[in-house]
PDB file of N, CA and C in Angstrom:
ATOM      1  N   UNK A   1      54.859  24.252 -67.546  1.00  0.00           N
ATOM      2  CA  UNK A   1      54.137  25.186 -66.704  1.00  0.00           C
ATOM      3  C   UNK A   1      54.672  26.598 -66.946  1.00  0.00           C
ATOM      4  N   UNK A   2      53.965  27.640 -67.056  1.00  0.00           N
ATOM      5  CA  UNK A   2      54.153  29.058 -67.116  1.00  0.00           C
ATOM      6  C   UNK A   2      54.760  29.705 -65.849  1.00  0.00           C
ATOM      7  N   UNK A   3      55.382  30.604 -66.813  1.00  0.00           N
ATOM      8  CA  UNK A   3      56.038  31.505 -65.584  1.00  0.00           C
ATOM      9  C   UNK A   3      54.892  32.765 -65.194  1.00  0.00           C
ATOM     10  N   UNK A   4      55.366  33.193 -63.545  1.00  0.00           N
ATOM     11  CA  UNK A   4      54.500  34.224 -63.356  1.00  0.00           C
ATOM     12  C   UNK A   4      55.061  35.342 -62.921  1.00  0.00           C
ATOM     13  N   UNK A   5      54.352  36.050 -62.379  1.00  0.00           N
ATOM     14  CA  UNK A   5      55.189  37.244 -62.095  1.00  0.00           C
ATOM     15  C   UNK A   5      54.331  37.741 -60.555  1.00  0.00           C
ATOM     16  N   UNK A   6      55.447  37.977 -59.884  1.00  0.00           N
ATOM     17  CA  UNK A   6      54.074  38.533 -58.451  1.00  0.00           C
ATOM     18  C   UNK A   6      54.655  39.833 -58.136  1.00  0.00           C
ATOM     19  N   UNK A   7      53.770  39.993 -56.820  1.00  0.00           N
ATOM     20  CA  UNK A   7      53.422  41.371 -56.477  1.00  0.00           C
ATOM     21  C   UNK A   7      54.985  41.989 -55.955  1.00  0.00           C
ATOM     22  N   UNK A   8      56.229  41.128 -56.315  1.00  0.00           N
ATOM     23  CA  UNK A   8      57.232  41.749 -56.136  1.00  0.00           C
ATOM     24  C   UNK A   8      57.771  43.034 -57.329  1.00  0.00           C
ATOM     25  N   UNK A   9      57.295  42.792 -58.226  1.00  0.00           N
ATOM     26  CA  UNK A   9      57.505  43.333 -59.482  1.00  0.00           C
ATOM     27  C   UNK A   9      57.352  44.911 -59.348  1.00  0.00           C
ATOM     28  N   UNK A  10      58.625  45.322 -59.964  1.00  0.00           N
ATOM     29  CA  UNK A  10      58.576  46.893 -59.811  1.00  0.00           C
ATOM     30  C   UNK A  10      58.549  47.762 -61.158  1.00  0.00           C
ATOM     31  N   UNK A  11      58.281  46.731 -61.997  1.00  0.00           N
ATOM     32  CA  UNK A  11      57.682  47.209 -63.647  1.00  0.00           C
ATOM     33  C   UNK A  11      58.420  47.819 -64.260  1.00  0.00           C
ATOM     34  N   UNK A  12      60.070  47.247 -63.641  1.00  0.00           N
ATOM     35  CA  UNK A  12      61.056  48.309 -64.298  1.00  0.00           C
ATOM     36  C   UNK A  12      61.234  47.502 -65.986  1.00  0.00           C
ATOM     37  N   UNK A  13      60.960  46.714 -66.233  1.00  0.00           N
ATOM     38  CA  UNK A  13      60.511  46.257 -67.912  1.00  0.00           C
ATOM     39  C   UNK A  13      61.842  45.341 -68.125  1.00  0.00           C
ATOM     40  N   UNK A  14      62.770  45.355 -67.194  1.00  0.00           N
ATOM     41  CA  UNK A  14      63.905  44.267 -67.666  1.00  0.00           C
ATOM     42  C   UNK A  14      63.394  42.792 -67.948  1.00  0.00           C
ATOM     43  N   UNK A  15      62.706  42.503 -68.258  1.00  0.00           N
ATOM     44  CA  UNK A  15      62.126  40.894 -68.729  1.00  0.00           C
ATOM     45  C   UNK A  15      61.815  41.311 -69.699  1.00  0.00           C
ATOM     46  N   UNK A  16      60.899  42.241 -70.264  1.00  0.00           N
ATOM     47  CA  UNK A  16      60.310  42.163 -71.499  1.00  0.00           C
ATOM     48  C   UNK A  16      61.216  41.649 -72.495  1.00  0.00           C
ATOM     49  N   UNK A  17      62.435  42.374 -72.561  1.00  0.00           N
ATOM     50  CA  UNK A  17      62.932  42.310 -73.858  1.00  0.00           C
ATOM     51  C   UNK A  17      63.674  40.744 -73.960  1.00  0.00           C
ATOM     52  N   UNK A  18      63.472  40.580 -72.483  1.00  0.00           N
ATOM     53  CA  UNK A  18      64.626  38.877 -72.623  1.00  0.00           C
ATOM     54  C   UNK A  18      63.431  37.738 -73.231  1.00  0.00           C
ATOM     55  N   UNK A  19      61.744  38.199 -72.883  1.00  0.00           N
ATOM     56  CA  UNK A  19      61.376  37.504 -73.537  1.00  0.00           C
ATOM     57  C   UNK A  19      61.261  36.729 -74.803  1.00  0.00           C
ATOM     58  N   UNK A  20      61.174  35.673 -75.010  1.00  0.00           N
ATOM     59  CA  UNK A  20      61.436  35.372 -76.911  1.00  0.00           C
ATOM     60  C   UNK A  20      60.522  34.942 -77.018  1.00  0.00           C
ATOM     61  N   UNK A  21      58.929  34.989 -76.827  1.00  0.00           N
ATOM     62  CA  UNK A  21      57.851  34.736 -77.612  1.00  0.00           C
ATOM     63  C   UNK A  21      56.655  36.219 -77.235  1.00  0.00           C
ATOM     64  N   UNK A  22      57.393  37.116 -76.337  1.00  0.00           N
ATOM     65  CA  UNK A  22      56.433  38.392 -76.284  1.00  0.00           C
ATOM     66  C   UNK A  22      55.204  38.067 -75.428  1.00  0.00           C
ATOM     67  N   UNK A  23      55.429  37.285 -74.591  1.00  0.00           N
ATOM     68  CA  UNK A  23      54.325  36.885 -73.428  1.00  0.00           C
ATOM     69  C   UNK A  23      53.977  37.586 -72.614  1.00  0.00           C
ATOM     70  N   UNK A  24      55.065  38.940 -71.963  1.00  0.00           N
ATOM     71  CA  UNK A  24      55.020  39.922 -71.280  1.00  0.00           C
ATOM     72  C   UNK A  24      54.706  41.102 -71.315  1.00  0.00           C
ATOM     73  N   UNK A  25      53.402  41.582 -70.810  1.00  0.00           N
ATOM     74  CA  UNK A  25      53.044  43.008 -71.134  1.00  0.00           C
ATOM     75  C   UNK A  25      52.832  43.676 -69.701  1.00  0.00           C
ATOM     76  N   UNK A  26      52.381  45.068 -69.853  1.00  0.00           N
ATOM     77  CA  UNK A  26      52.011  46.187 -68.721  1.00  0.00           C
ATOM     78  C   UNK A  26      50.483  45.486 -68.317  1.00  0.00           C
ATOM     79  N   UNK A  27      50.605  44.869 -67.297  1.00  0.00           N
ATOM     80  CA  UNK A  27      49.193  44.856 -66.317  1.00  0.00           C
ATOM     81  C   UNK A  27      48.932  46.360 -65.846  1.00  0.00           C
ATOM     82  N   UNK A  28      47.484  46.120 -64.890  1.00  0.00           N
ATOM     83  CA  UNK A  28      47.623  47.207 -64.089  1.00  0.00           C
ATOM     84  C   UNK A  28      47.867  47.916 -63.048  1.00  0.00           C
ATOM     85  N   UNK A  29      48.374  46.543 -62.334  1.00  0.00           N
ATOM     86  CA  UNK A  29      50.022  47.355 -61.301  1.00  0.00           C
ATOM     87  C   UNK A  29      51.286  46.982 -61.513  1.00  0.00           C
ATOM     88  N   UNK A  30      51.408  45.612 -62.116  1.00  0.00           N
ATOM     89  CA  UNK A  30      52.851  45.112 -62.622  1.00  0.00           C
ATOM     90  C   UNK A  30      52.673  44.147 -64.085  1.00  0.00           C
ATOM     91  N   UNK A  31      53.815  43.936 -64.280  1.00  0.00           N
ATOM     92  CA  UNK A  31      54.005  43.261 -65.142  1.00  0.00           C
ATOM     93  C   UNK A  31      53.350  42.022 -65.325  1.00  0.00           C
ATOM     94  N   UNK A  32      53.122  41.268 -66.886  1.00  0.00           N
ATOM     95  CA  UNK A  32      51.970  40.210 -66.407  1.00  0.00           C
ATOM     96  C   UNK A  32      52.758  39.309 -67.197  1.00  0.00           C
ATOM     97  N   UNK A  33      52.601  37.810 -67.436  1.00  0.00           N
ATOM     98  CA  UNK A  33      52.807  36.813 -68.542  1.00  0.00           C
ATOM     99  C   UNK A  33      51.184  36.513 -68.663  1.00  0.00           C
ATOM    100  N   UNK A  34      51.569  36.245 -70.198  1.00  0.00           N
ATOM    101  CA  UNK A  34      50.484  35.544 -70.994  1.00  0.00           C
ATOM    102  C   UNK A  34      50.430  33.852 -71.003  1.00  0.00           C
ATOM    103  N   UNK A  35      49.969  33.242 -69.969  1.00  0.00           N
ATOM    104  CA  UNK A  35      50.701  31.522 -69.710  1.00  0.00           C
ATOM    105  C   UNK A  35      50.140  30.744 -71.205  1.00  0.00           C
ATOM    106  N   UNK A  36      49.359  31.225 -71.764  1.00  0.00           N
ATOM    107  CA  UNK A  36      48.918  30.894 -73.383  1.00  0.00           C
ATOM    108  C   UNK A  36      50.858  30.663 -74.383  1.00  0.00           C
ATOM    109  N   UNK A  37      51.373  31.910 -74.338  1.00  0.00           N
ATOM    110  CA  UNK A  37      52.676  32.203 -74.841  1.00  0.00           C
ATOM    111  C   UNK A  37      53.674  31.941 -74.032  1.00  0.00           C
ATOM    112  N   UNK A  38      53.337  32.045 -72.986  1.00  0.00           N
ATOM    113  CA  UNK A  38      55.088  31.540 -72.249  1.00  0.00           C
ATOM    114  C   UNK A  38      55.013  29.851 -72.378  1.00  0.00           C
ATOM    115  N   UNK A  39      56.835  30.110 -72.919  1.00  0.00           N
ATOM    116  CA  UNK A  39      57.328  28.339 -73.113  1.00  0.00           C
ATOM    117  C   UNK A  39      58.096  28.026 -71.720  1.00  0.00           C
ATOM    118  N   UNK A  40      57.799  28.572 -70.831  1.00  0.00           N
ATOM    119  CA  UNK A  40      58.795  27.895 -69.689  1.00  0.00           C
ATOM    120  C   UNK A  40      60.244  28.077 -70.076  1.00  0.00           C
ATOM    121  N   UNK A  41      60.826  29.015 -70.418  1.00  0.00           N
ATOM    122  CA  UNK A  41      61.958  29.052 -70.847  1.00  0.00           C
ATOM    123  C   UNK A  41      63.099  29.675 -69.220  1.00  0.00           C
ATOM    124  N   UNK A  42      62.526  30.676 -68.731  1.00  0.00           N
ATOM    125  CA  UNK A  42      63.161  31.119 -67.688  1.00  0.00           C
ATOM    126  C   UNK A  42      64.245  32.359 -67.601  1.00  0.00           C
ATOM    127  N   UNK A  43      63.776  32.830 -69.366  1.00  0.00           N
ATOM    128  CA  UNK A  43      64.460  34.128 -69.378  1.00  0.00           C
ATOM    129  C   UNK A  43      64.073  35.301 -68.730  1.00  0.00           C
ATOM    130  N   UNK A  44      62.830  34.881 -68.216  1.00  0.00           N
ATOM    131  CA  UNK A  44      62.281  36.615 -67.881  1.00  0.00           C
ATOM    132  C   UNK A  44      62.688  36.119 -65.936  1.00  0.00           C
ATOM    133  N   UNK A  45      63.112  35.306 -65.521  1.00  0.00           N
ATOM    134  CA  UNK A  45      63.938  34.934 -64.397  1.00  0.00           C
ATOM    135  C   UNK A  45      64.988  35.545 -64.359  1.00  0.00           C
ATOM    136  N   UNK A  46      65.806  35.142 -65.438  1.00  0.00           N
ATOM    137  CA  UNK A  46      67.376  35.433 -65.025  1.00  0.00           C
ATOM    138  C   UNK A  46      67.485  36.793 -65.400  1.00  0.00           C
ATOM    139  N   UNK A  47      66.288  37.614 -65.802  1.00  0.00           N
ATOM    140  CA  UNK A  47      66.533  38.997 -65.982  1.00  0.00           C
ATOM    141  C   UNK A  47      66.323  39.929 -64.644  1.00  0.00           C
ATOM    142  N   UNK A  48      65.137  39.446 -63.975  1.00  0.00           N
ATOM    143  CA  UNK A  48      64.284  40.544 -62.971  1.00  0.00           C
ATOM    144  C   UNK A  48      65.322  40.751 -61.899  1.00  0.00           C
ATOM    145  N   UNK A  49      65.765  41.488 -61.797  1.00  0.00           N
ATOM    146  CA  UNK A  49      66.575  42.172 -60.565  1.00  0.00           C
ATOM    147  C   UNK A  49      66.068  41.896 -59.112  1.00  0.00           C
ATOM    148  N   UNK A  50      64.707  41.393 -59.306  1.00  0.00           N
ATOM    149  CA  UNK A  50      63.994  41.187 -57.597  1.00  0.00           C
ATOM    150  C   UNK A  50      63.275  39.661 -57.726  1.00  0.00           C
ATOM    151  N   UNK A  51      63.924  38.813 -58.452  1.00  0.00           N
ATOM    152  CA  UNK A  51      63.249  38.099 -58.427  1.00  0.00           C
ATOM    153  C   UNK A  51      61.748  37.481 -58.226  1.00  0.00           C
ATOM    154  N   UNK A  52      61.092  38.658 -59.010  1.00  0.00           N
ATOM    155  CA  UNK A  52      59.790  38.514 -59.124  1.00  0.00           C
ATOM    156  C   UNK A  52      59.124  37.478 -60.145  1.00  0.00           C
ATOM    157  N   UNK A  53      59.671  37.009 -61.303  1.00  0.00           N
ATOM    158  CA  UNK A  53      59.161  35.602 -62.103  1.00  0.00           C
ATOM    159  C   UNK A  53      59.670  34.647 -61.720  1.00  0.00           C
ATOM    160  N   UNK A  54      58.718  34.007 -61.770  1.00  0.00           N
ATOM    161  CA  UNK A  54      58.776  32.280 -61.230  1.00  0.00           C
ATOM    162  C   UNK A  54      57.774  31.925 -61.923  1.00  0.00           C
ATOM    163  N   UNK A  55      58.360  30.119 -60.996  1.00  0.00           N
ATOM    164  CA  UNK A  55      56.937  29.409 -62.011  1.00  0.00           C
ATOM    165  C   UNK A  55      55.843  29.185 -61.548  1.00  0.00           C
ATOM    166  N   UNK A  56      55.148  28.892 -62.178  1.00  0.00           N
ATOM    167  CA  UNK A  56      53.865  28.996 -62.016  1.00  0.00           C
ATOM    168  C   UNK A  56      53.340  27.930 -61.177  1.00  0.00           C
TER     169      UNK A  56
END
């Protein structure tokens, strides 16, 4: 199951880079995953400072 991202997200971009398949881009109020590309890995978790990704 994919990770998501909710309306906690303050788009400060600390997940992007922990991502390792590039699933994460600029929505148009926060940050989004692509659930096509995310492997359930849980890096863009242990990055977000507000615990805004989870799973899906």
């Amino acid at each position: 199951m994919a990770y998501k991202i909710t309306d906690a997200c303050l788009s400060c971009g600390a997940c992007i880079d922990e991502c390792p398949t590039e699933a994460i881009s600029q929505g148009d109020a926060t940050y989004v995953i692509d659930e096509d590309k995310c492997i359930d890995c849980g890096a863009c978790a242990g990055a977000c400072p507000v615990g805004a990704c989870e799973e899906a």
